[in-house]
C-alpha atoms as a PDB file:
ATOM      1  CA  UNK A   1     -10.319 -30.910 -24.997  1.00  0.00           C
ATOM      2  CA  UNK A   2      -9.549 -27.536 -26.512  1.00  0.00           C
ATOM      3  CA  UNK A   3      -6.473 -25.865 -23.294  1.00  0.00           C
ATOM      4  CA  UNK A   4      -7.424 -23.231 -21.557  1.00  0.00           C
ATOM      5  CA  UNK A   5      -6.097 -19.620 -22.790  1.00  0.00           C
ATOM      6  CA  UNK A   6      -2.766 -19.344 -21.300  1.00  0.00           C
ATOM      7  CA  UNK A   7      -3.067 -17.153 -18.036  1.00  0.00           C
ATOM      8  CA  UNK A   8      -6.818 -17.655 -17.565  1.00  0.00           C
ATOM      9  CA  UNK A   9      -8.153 -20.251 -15.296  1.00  0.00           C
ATOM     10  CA  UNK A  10     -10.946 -22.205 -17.349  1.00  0.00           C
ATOM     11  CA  UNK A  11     -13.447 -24.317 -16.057  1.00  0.00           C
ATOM     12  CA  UNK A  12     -14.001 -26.735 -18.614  1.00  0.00           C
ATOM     13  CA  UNK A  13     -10.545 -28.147 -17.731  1.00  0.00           C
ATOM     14  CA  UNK A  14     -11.687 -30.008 -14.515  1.00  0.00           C
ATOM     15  CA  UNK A  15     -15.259 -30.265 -15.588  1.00  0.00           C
ATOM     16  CA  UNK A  16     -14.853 -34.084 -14.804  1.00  0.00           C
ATOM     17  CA  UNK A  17     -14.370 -33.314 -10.812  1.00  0.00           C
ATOM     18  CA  UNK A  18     -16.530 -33.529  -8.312  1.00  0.00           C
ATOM     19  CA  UNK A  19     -18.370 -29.751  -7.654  1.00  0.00           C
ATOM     20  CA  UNK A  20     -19.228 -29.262  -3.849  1.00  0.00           C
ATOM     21  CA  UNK A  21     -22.013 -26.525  -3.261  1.00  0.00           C
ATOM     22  CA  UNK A  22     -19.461 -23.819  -2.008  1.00  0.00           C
ATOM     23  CA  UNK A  23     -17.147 -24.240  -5.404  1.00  0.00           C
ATOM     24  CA  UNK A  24     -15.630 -20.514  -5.828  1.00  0.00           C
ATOM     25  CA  UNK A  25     -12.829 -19.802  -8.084  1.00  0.00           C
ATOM     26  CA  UNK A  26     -11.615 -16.048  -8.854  1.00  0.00           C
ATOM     27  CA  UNK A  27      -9.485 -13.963 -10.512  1.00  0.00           C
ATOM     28  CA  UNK A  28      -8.278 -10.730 -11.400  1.00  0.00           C
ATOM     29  CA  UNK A  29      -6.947 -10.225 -15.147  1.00  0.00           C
ATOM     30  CA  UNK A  30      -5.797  -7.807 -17.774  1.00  0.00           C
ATOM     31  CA  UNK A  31      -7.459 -10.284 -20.694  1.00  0.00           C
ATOM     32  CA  UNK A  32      -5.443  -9.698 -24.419  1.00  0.00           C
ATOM     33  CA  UNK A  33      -7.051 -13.308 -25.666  1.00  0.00           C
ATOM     34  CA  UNK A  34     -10.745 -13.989 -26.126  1.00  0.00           C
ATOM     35  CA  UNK A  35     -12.366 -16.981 -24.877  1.00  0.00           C
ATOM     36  CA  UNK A  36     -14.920 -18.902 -26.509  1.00  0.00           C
ATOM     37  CA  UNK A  37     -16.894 -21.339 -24.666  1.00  0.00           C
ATOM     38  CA  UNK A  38     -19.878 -22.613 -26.681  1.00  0.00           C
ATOM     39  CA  UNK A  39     -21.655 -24.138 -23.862  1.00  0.00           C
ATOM     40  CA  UNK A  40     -20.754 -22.085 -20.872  1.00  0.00           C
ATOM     41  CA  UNK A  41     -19.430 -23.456 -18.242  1.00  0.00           C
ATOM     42  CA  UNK A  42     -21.874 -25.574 -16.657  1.00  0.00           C
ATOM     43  CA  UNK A  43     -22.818 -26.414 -13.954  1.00  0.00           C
ATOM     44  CA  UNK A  44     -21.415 -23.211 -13.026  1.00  0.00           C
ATOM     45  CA  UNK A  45     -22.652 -19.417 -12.964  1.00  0.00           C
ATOM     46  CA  UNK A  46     -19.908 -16.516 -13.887  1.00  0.00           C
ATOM     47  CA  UNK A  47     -19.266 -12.618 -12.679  1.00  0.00           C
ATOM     48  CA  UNK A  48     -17.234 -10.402 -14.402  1.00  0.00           C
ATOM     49  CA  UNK A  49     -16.610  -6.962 -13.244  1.00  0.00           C
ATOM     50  CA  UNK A  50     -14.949  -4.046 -16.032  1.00  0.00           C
ATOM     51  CA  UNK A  51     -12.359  -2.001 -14.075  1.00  0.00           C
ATOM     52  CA  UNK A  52     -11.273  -0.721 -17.310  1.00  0.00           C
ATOM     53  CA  UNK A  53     -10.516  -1.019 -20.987  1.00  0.00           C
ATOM     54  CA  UNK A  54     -13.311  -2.048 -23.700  1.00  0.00           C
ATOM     55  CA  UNK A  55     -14.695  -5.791 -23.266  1.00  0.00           C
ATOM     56  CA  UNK A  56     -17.134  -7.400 -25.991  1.00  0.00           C
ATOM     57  CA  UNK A  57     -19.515 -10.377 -26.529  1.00  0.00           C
ATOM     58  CA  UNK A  58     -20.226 -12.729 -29.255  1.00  0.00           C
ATOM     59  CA  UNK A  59     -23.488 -14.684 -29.703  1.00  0.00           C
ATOM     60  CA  UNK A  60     -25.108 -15.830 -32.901  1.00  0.00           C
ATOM     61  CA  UNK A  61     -26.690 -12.678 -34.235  1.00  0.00           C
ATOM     62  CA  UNK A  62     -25.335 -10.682 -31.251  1.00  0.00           C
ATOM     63  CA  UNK A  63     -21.999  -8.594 -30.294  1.00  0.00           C
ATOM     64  CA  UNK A  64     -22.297  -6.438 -27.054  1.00  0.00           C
ATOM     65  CA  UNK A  65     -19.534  -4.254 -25.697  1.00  0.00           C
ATOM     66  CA  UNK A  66     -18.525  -3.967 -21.735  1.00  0.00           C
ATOM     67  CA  UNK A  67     -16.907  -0.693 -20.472  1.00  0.00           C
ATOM     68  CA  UNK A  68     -15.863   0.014 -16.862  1.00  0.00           C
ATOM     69  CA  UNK A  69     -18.439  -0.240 -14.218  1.00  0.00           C
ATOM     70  CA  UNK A  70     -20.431  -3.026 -16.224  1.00  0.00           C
ATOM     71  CA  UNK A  71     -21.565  -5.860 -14.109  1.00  0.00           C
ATOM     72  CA  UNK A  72     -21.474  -8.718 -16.298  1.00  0.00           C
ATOM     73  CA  UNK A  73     -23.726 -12.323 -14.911  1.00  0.00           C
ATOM     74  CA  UNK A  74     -23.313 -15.665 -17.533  1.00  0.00           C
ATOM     75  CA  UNK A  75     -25.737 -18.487 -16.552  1.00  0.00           C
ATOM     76  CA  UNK A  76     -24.121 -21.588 -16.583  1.00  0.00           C
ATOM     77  CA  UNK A  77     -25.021 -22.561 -20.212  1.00  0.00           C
ATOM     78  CA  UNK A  78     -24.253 -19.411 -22.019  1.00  0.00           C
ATOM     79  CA  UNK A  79     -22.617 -19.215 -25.271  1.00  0.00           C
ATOM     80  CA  UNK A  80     -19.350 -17.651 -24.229  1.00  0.00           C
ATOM     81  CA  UNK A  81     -17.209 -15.806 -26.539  1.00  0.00           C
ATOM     82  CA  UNK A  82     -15.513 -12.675 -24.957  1.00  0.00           C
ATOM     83  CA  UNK A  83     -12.090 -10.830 -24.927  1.00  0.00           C
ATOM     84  CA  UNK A  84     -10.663  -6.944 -25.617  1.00  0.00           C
ATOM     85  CA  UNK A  85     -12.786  -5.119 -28.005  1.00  0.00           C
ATOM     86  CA  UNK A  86     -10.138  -4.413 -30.283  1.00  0.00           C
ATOM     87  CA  UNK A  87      -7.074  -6.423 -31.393  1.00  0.00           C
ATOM     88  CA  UNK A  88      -4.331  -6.212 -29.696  1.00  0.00           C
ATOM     89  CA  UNK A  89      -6.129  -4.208 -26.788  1.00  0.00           C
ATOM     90  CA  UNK A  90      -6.505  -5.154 -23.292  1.00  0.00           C
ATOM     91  CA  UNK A  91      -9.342  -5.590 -21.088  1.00  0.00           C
ATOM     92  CA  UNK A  92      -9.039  -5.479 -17.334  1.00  0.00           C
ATOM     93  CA  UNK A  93     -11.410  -7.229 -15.195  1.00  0.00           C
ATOM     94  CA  UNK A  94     -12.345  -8.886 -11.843  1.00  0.00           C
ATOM     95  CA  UNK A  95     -14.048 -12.572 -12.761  1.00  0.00           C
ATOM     96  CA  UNK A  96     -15.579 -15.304 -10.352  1.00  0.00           C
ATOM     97  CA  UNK A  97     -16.934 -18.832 -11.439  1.00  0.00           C
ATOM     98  CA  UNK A  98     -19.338 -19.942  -8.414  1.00  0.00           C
ATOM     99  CA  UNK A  99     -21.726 -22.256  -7.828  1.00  0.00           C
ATOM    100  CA  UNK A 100     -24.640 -20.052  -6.018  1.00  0.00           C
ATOM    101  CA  UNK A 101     -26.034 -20.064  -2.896  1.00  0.00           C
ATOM    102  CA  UNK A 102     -29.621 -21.415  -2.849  1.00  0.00           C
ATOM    103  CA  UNK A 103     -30.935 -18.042  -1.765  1.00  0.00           C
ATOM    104  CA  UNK A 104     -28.803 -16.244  -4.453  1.00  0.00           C
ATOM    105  CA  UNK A 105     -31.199 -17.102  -7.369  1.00  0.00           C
ATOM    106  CA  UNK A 106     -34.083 -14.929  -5.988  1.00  0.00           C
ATOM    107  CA  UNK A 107     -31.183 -12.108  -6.580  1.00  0.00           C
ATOM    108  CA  UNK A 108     -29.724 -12.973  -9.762  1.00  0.00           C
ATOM    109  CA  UNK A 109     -32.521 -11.898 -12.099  1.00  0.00           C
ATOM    110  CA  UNK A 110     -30.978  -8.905 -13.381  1.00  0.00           C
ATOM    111  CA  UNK A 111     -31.649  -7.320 -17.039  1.00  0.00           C
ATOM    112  CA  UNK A 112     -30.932  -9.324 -19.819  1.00  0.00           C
ATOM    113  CA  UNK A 113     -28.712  -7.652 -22.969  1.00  0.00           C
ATOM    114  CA  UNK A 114     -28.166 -11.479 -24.476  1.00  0.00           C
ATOM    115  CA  UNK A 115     -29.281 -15.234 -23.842  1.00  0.00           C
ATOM    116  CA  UNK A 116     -28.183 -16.126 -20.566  1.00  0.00           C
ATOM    117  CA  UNK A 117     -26.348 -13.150 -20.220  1.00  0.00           C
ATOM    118  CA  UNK A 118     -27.276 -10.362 -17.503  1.00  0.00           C
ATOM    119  CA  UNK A 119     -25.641  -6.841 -17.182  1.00  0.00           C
ATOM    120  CA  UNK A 120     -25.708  -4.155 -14.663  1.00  0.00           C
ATOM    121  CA  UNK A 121     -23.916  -1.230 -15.309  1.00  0.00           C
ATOM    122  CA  UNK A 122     -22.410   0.804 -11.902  1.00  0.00           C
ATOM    123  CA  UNK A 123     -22.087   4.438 -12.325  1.00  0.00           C
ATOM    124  CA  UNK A 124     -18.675   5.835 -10.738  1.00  0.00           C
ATOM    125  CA  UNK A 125     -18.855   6.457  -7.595  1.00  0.00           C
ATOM    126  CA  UNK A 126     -19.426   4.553  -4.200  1.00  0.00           C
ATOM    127  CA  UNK A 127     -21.569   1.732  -5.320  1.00  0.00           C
ATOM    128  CA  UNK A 128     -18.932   0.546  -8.052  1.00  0.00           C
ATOM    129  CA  UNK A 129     -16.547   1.080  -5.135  1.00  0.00           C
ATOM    130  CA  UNK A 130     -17.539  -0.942  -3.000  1.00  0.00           C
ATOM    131  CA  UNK A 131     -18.918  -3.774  -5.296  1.00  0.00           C
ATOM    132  CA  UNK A 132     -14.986  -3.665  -6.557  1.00  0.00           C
ATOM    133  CA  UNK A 133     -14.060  -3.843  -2.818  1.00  0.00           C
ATOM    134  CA  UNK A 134     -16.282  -6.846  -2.412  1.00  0.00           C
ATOM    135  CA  UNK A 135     -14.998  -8.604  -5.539  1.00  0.00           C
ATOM    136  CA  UNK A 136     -11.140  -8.059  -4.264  1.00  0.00           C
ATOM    137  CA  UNK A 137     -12.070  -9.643  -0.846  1.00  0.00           C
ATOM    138  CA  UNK A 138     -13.568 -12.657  -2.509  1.00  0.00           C
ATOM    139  CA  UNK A 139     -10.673 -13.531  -4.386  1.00  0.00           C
ATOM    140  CA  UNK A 140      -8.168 -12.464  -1.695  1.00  0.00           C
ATOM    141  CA  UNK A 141     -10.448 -14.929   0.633  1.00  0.00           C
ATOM    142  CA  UNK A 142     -10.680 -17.421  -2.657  1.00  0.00           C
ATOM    143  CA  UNK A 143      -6.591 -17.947  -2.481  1.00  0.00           C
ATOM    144  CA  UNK A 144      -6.050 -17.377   1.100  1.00  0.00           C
ATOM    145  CA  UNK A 145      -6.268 -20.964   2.744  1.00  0.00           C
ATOM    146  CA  UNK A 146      -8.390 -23.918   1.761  1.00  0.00           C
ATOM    147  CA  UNK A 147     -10.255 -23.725   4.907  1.00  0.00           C
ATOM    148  CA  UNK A 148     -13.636 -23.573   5.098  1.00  0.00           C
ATOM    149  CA  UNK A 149     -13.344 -20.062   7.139  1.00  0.00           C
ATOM    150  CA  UNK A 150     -11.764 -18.268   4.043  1.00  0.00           C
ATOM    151  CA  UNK A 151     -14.114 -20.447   1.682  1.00  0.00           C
ATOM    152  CA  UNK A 152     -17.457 -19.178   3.365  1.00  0.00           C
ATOM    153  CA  UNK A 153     -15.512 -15.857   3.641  1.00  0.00           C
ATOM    154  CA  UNK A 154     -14.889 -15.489  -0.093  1.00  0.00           C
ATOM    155  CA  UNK A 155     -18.442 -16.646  -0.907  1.00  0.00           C
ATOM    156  CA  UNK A 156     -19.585 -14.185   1.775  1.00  0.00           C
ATOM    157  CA  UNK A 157     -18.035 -11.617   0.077  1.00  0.00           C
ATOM    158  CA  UNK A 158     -19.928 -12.418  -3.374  1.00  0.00           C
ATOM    159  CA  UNK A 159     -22.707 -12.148  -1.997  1.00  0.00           C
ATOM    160  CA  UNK A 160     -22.656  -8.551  -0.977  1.00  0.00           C
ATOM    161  CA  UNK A 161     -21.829  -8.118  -4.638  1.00  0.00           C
ATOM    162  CA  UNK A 162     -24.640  -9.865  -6.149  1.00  0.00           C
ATOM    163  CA  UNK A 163     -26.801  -8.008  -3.389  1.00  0.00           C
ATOM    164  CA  UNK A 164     -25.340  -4.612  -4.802  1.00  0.00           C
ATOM    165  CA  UNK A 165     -26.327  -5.724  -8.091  1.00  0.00           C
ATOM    166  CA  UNK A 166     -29.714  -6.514  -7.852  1.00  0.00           C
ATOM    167  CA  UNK A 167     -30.388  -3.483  -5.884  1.00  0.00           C
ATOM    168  CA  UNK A 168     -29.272  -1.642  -8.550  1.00  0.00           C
ATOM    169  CA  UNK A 169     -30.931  -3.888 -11.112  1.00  0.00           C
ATOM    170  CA  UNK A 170     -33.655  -3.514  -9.214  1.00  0.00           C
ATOM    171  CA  UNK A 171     -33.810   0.538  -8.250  1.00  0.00           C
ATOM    172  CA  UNK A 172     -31.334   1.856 -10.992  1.00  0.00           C
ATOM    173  CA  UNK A 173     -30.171   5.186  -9.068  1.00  0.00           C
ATOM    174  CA  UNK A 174     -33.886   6.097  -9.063  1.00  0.00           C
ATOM    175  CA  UNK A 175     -34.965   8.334  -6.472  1.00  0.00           C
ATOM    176  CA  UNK A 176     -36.229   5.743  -3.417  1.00  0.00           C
ATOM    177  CA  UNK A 177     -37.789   7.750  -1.307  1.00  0.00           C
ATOM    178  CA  UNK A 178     -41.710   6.876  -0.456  1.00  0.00           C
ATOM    179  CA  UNK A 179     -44.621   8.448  -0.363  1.00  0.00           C
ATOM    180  CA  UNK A 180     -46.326   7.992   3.195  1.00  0.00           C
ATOM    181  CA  UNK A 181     -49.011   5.793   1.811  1.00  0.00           C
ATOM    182  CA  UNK A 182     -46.356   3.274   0.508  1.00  0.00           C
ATOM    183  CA  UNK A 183     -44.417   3.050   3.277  1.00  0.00           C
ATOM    184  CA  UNK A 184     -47.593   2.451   5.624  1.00  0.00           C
ATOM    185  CA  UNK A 185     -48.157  -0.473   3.182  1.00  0.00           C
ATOM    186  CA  UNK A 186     -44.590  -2.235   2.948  1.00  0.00           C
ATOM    187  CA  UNK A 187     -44.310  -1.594   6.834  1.00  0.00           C
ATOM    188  CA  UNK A 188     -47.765  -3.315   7.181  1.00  0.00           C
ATOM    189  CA  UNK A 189     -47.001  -6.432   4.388  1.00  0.00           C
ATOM    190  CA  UNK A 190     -43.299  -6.877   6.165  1.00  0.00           C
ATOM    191  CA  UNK A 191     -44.665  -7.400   9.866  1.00  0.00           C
ATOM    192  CA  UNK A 192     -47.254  -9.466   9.020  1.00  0.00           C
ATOM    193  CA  UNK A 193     -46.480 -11.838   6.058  1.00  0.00           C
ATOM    194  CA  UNK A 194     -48.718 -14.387   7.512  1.00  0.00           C
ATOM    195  CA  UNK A 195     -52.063 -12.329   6.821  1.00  0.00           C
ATOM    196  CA  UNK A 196     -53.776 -12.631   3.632  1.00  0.00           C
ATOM    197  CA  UNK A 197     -53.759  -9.441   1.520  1.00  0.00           C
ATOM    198  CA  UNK A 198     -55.615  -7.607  -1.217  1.00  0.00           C
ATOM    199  CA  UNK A 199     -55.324  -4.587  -3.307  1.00  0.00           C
ATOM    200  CA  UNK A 200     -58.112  -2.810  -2.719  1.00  0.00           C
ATOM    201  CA  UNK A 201     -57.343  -3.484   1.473  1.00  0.00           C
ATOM    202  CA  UNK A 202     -54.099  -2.128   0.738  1.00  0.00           C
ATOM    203  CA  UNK A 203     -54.575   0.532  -2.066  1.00  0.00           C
ATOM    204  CA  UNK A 204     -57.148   1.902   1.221  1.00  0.00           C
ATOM    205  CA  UNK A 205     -54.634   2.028   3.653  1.00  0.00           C
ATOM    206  CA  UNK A 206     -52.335   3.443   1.816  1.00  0.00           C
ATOM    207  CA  UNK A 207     -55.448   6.308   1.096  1.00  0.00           C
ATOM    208  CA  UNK A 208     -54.883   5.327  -3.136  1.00  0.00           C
ATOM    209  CA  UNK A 209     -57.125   4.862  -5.593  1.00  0.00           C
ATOM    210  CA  UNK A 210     -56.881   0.605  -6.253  1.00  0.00           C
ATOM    211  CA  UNK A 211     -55.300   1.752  -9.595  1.00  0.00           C
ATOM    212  CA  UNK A 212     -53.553   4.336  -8.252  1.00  0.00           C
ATOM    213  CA  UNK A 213     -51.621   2.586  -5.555  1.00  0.00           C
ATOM    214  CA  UNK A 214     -50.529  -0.020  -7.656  1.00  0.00           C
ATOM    215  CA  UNK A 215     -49.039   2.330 -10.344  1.00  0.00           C
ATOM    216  CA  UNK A 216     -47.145   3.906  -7.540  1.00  0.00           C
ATOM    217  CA  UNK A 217     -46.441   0.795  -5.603  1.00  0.00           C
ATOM    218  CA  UNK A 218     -44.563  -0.351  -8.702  1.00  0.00           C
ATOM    219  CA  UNK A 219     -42.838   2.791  -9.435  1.00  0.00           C
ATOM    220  CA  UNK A 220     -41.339   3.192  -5.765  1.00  0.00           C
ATOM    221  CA  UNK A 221     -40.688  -0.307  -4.617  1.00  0.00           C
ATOM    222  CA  UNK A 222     -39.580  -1.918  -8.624  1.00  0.00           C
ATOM    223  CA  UNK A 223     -42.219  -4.318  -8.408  1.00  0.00           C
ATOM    224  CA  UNK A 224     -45.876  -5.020  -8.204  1.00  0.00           C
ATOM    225  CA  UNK A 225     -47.389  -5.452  -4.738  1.00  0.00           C
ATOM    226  CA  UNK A 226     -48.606  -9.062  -5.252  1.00  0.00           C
ATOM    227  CA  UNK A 227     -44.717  -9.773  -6.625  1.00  0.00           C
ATOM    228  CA  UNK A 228     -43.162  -8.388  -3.492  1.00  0.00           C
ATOM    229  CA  UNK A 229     -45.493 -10.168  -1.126  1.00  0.00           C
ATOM    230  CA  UNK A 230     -44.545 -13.156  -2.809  1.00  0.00           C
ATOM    231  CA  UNK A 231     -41.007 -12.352  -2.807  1.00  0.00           C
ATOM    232  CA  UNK A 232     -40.634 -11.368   0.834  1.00  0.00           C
ATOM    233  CA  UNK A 233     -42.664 -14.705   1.845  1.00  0.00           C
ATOM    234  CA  UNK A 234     -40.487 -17.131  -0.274  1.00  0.00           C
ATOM    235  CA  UNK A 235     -37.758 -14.947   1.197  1.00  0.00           C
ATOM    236  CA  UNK A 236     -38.411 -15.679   5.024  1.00  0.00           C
ATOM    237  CA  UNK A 237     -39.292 -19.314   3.792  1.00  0.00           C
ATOM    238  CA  UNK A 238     -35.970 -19.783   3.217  1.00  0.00           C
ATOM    239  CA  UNK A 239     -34.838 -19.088   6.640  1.00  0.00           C
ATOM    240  CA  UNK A 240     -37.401 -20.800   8.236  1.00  0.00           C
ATOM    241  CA  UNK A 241     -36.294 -23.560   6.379  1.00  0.00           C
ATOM    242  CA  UNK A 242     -32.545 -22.966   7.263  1.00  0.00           C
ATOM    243  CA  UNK A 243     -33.690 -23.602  11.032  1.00  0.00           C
ATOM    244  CA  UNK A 244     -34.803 -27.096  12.442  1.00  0.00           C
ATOM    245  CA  UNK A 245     -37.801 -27.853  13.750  1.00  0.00           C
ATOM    246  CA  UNK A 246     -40.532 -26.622  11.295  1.00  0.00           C
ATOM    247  CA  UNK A 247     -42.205 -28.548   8.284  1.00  0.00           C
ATOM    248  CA  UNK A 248     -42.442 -27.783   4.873  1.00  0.00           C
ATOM    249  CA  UNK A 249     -46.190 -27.524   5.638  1.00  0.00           C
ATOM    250  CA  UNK A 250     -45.818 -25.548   8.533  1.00  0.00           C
ATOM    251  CA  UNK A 251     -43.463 -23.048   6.893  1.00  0.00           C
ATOM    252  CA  UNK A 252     -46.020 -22.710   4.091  1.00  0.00           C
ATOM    253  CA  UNK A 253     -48.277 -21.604   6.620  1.00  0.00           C
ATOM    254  CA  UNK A 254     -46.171 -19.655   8.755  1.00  0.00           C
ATOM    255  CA  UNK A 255     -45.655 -17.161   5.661  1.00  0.00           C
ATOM    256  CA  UNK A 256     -49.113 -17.059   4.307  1.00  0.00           C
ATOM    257  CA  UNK A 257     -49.396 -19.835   1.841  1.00  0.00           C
ATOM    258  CA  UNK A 258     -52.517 -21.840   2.397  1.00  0.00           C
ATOM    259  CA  UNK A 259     -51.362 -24.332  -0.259  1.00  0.00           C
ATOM    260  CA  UNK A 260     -48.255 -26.103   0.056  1.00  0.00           C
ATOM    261  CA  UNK A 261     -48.248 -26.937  -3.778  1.00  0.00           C
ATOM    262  CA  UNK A 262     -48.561 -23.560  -4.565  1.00  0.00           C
ATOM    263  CA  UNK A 263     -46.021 -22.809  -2.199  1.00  0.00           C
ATOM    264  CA  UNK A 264     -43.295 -25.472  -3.479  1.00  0.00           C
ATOM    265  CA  UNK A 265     -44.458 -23.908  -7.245  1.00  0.00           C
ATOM    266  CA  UNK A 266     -43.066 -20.509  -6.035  1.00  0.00           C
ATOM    267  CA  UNK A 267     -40.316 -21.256  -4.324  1.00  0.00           C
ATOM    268  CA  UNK A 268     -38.187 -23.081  -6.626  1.00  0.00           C
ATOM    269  CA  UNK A 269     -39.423 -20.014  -9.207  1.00  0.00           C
ATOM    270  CA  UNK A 270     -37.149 -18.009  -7.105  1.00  0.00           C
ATOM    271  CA  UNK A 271     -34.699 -20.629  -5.955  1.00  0.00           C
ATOM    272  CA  UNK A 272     -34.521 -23.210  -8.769  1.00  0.00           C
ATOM    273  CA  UNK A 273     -35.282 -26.206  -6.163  1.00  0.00           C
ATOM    274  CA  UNK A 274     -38.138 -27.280  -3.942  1.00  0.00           C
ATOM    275  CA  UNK A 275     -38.242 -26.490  -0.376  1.00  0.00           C
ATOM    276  CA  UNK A 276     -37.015 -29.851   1.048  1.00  0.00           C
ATOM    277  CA  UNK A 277     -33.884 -30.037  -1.407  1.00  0.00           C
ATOM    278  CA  UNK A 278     -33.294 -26.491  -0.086  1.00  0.00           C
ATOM    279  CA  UNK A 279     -33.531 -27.289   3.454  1.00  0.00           C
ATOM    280  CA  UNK A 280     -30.884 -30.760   2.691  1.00  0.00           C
ATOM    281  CA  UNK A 281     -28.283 -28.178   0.369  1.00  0.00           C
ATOM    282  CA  UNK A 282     -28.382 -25.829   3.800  1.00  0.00           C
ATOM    283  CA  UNK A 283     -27.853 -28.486   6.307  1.00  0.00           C
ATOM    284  CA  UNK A 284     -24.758 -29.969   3.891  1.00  0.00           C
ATOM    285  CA  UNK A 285     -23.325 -26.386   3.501  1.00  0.00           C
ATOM    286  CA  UNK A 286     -23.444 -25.658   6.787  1.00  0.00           C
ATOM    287  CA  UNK A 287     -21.929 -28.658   8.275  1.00  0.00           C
ATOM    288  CA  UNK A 288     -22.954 -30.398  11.437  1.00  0.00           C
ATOM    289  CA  UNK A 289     -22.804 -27.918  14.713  1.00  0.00           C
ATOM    290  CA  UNK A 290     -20.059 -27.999  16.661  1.00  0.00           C
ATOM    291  CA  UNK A 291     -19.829 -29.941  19.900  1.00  0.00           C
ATOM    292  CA  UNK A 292     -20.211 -28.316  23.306  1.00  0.00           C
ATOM    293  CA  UNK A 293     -16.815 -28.172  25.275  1.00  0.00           C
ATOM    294  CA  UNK A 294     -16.911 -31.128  27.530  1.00  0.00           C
END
């Protein structure tokens, strides 16, 4: 097995061991060396966050440069080969290699600039900020303590980075506000996710043409209506699912889906497993409660 760069944790190196959902391991690095990792690092995903310098990225037919601010998301099978942009240069970054939180998927669909590689770029300014703020906790939590309070800390911590990124993979610094119509609409969808919907009873609350409202639906929210129906369904889903006492069946029905196929079918799109694997991964990450003080 090729060694690891000197200086840079890698992966591969304990590939052998046996993962546990909440595996987290971070870093923060001013790279001279590239790394090359033809098959990623599976089973793993990877974050890297430019705080300055001039990264790039090799793939077959491909070479992409990262600058400060750039929000950088490897699936676990990417072809990795990355390092300073120039010889001899350096490259200064804060990296994570995690294994996701089910929900996280739904989040982690950000714009591709190679295969399996995602990029987000954060203008200066408070949202780089505090994504770099939430990227320092994690690793500070990472290498605290090996208890699980620092561990669900650190991964805590991610995951108001990832949320930062796909907000602004999702918006882009576009302007957000809505037009009354809209919001009437996503107030309307939000409070009632049970209740089957259509365009044209939407587009006439909203006081749109059918064509119109979705044109403008997409342009203010990101997405089409249908898509964020769906989305904000599969989303409460999840924590329905995250709380005993409910069926698959019955949460299919409790967020609008009158088939529970069709329901499984979407919700490992967005969450790469099927309801009932997601409900067992939540109970084992979250441990057994704790018992009441005698």
């Amino acid at each position: 097995m090729k060694p690891p760069v000197k200086g840079i944790y890698d992966p591969a190196t304990v590939r052998g061991e046996k993962r546990v959902p909440a595996y987290i391991w971070t870093g923060h690095q001013h790279q001279t060396n590239r790394v090359i990792r033809p098959s990623g690092i599976r089973p793993n995903w990877h974050l890297i966050l430019t705080l300055s310098g001039v990264g790039s990225f090799r793939q077959p037919g491909l070479e992409r440069t990262f600058e400060a601010g750039d929000v950088i998301l490897f699936t676990p099978d990417c072809h990795q080969d990355y390092g300073p942009a120039q010889e001899g240069g350096s490259w200064e970054n804060l990296f994570v290699h995690f294994a996701p939180r089910p929900h996280w998927h739904g989040w982690m669909r950000w714009p591709q600039v190679g295969k399996g590689l995602a990029l987000v770029h954060l203008s200066p300014g408070t949202v780089r900020t505090d994504v770099e703020d939430a990227l320092r906790r994690c690793h500070r939590y990472a290498h605290a303590s090996f208890s699980s309070f620092a561990h669900e800390l650190a991964l805590s911590a991610l995951e108001e980075a990832i949320l930062i990124g796909a907000h602004e993979a999702t918006y882009g610094g576009r302007q957000t506000r809505r037009s009354p119509g809209i919001t009437r609409v996503v107030e309307l969808i939000s409070g009632d996710l049970a209740r089957r919907f259509t365009i044209p009873d939407l587009a006439r609350l909203s006081g749109l043409s059918p064509s119109r409202f979705a044109h403008l639906f997409k342009e203010e929210i990101g997405e089409s209506a249908i898509a964020f129906i769906i989305r904000l369904r599969i989303r409460e889903a999840a924590r329905l699912l995250e709380a005993e006492g409910l069926t698959v069946k019955e949460v299919a029905a409790r967020v609008g889906f009158e088939s529970p196929f069709y329901f499984s079918r979407q919700f490992r799109r967005f969450y790469l497993i099927d309801p009932s694997g997601f409900r067992r991964y939540a109970a084992a990450l979250h441990g057994p409660a704790p018992a009441a003080p005698g």
